[in-house]
Protein backbone atom coordinates (compact mmCIF):
# COMPACT_ATOMS: atom_id res chain seq x y z
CA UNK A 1 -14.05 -16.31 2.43
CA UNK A 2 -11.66 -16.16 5.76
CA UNK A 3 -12.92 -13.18 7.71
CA UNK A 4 -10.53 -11.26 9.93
CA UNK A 5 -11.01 -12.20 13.53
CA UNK A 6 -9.93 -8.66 14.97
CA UNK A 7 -9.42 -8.30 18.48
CA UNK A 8 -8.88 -5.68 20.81
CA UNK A 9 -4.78 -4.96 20.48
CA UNK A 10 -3.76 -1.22 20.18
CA UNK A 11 -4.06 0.46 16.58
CA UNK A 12 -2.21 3.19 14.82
CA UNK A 13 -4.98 5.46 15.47
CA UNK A 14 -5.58 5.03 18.93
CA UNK A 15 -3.74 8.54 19.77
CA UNK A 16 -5.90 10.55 16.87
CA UNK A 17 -9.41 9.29 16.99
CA UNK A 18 -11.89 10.33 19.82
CA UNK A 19 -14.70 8.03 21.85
CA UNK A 20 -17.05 10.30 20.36
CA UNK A 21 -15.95 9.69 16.57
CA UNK A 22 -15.53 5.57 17.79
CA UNK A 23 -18.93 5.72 18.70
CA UNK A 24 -20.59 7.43 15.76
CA UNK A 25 -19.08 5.23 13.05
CA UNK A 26 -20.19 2.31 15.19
CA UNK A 27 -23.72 3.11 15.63
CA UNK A 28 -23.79 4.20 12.23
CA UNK A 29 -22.69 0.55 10.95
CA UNK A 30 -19.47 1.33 9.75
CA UNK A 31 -16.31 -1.25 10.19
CA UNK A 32 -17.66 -4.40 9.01
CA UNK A 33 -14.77 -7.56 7.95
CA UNK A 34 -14.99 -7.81 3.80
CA UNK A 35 -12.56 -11.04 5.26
CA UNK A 36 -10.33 -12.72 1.85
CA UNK A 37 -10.65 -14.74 -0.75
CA UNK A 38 -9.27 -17.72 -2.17
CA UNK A 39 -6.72 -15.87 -4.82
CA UNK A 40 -5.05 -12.79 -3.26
CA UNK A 41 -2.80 -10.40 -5.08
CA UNK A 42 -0.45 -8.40 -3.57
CA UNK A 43 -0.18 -4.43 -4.79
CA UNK A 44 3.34 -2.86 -3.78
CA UNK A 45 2.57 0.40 -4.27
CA UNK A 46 5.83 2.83 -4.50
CA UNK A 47 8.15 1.05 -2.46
CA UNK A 48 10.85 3.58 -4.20
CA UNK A 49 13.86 5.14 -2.88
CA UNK A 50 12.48 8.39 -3.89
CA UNK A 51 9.76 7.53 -0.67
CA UNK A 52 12.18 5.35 1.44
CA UNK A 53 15.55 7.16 1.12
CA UNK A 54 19.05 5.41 1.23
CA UNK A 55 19.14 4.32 4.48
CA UNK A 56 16.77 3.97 7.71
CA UNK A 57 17.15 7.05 9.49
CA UNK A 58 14.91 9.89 10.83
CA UNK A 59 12.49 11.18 8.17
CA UNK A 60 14.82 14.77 8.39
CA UNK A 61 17.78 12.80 7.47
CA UNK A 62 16.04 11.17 4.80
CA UNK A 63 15.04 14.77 3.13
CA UNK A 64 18.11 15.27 2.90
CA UNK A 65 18.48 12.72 0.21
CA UNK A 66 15.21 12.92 -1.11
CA UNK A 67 12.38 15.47 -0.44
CA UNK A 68 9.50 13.02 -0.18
CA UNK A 69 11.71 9.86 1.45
CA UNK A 70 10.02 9.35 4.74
CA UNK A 71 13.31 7.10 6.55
CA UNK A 72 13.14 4.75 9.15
CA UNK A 73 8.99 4.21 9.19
CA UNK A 74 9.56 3.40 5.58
CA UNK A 75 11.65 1.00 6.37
CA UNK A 76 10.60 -0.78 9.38
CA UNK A 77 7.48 -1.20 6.53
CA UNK A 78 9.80 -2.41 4.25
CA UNK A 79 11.16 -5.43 6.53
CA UNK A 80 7.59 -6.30 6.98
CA UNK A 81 6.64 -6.27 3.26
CA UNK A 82 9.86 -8.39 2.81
CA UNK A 83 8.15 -11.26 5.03
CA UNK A 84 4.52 -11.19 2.40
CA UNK A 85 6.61 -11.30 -0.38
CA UNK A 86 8.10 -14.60 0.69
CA UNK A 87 4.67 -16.22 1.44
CA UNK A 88 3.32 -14.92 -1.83
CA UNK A 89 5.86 -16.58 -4.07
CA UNK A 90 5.86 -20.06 -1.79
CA UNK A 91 2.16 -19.75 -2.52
CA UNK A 92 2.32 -19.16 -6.26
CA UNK A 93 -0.19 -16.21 -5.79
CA UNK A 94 0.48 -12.62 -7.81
CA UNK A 95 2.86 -9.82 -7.33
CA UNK A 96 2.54 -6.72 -8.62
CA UNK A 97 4.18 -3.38 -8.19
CA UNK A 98 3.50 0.41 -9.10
CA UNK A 99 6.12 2.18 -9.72
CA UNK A 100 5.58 5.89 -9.74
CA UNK A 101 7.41 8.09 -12.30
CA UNK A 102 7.21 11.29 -14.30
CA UNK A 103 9.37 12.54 -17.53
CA UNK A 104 8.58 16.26 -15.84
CA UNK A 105 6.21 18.68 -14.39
CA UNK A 106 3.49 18.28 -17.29
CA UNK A 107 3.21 14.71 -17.28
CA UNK A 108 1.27 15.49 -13.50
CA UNK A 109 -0.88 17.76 -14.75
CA UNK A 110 -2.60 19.37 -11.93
CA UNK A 111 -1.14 16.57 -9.70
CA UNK A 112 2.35 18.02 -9.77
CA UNK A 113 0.82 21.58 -9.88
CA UNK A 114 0.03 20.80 -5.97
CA UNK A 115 3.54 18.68 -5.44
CA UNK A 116 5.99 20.08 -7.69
CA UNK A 117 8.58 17.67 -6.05
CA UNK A 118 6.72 14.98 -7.97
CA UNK A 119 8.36 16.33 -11.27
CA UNK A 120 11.95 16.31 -9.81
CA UNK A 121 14.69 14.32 -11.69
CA UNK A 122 14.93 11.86 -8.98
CA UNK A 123 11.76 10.92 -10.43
CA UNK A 124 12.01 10.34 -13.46
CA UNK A 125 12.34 7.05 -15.30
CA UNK A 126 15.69 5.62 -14.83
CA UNK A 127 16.88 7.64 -11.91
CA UNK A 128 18.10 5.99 -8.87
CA UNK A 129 15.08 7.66 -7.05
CA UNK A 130 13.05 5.96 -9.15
CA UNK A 131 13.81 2.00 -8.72
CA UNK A 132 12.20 -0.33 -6.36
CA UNK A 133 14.45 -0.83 -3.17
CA UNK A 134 16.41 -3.63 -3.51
CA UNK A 135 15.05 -5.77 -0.52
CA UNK A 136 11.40 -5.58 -2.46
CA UNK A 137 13.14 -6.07 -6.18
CA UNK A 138 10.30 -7.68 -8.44
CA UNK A 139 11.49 -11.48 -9.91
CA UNK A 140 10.04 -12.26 -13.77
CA UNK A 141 6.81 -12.89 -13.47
CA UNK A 142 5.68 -10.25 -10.92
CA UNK A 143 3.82 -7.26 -12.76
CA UNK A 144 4.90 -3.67 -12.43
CA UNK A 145 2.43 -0.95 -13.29
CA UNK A 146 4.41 2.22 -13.80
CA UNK A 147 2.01 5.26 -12.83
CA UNK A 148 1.22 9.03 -12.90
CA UNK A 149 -1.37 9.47 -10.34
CA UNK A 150 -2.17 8.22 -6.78
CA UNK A 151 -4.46 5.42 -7.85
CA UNK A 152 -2.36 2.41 -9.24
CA UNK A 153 -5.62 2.28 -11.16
CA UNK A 154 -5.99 5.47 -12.64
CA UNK A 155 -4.75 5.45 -16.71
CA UNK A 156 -3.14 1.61 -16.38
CA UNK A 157 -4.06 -1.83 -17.52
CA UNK A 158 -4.12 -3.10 -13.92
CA UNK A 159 -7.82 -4.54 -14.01
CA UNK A 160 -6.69 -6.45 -17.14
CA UNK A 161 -3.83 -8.33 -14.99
CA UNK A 162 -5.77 -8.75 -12.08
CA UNK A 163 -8.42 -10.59 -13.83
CA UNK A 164 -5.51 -12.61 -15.32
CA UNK A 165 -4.65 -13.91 -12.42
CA UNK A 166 -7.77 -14.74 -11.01
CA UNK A 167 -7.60 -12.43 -8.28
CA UNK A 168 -10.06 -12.20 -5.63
CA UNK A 169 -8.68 -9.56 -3.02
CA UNK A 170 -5.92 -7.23 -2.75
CA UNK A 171 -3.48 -7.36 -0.31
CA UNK A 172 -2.54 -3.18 -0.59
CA UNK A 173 1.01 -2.27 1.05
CA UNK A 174 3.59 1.20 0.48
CA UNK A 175 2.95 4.55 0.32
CA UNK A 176 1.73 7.05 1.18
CA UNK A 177 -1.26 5.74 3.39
CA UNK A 178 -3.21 9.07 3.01
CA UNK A 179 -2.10 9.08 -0.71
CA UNK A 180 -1.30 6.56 -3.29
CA UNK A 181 -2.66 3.92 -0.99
CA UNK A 182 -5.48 4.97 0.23
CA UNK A 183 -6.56 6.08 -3.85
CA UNK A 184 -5.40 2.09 -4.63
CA UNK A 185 -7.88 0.95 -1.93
CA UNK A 186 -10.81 2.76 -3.32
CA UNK A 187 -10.47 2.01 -6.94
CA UNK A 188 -9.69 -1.62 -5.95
CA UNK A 189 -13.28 -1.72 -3.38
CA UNK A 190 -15.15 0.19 -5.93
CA UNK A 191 -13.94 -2.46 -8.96
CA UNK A 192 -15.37 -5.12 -6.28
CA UNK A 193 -12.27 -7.19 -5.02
CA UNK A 194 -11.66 -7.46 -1.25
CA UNK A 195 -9.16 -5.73 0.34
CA UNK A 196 -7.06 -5.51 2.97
CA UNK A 197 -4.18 -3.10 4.09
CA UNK A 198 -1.49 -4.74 7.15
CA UNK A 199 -1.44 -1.42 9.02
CA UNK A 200 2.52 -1.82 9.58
CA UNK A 201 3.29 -2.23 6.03
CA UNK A 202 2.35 0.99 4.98
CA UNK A 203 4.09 4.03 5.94
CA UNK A 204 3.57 8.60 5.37
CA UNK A 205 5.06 11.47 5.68
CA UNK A 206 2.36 12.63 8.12
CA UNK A 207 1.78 10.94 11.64
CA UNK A 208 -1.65 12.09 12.16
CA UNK A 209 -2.21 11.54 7.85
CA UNK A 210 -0.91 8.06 8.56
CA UNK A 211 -3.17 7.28 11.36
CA UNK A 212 -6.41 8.90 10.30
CA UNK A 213 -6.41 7.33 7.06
CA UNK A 214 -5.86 3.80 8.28
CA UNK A 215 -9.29 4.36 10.36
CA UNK A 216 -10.81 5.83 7.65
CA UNK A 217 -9.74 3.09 5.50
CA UNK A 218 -10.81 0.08 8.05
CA UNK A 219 -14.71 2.21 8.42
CA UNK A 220 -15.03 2.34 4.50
CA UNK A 221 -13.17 0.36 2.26
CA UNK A 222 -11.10 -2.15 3.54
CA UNK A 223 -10.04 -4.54 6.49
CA UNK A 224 -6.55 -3.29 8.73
CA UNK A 225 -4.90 -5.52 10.64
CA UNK A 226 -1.33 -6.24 11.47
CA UNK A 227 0.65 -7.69 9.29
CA UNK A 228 1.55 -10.47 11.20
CA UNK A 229 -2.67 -11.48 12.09
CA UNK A 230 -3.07 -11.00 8.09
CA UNK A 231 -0.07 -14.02 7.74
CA UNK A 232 -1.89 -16.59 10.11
CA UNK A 233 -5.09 -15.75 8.13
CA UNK A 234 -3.12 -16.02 4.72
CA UNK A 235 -1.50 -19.68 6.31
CA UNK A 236 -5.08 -20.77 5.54
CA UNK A 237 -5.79 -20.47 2.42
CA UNK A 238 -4.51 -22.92 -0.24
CA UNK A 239 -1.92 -22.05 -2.92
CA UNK A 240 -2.15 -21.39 -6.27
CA UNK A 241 -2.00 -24.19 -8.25
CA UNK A 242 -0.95 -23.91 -12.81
């Protein structure tokens, strides 16, 4: 196991969290490392343009296109994902995607009940909104789960492929960070793999969602880091070999 060797660099959630919550979770003995294993997968979870947009501008612009693209944060994320792609395939390790669609409002259930937007056409299967941005576009051999709900878990055969591969931890990037990921994260901690989530690979709607959640996620479930500490540690561990 390589454990994550923190430090004391600014996080996301500086801004949102106060000394008095830092100090409760700490003397409560939350925030330990979980640290990696030997055979990480990675989960790209709804890199879509339905959640990006077109083009990297302000997240108003980007509604303009599509109601839930978040913009520029998406893909500043996107760039960043681009980089762990490449060191996944030179290392022979798993890809896999979810790729969130719906034929219509019913499919949702009570999930599109509370998001309607969810149901739209430029969700559905074969719509432009739908597809995986180009930058992030899955080779053969990479694994795409398509989804219904948040968890990439929920309803799929992901556990199956997983254990396929021999995976050991879950490298967890997208969106939403308050959503989809943070439901992936969960499922994946509470199925026992390790997992970690590179804090500037993952992008929301919601500043104060988006910043919460990733300390939430670091007391409970996973370990968040940068993306580019979660390389060096990645650098260490041997590649896949067959």
């Amino acid at each position: 196991m390589v454990q994550n060797n923190g430090g004391s660099q600014s996080r996301p959630w500086d801004d949102f969290i106060t000394e008095r919550d830092r100090e409760v979770y700490k003397q409560s003995g939350f925030g330990g490392s979980v640290g990696l294993g030997t055979r990480p997968a990675l989960l790209i979870i709804d890199a879509q343009y339905r959640t990006t947009g077109e083009h990297p501008v302000s997240i108003e612009e980007a509604m303009k296109e599509y109601p839930t693209a978040v913009g520029k944060m998406a893909w500043d994320a996107v760039d960043k994902i681009e980089k762990l792609v490449e060191i996944f395939r030179e290392k022979n390790w798993s890809v896999m995607y979810a790729q969130g669609e719906r034929t219509g409002l019913q499919e949702g259930a009570r999930y599109t009940d509370k998001i309607p937007s969810l149901g739209a056409e430029y969700n559905m299967p074969g719509s432009r909104g739908a597809q995986i941005v180009e930058p992030l576009k899955p080779k053969e051999g990479d694994v795409i789960i398509y989804k219904r709900f948040p968890s990439i878990f929920f309803g799929t055969n992901l556990v199956t492929q997983l254990v396929n591969a021999g995976a050991d931890t879950l490298i967890v990037v997208g969106c939403t960070t308050s959503g989809c990921v943070r439901g992936t994260v969960v499922d994946g901690m509470s199925y026992g793999f390790r997992c970690v989530v590179p804090e500037d690979c993952v992008w929301d709607r919601g500043e104060a969602s988006h910043a919460i959640n990733l300390f939430d996620i670091a007391q409970k479930y996973a370990d968040v880091m940068p993306m580019d500490n979660l390389s060096q540690i990645l650098a260490d561990i041997g590649p896949r070999s067959g």
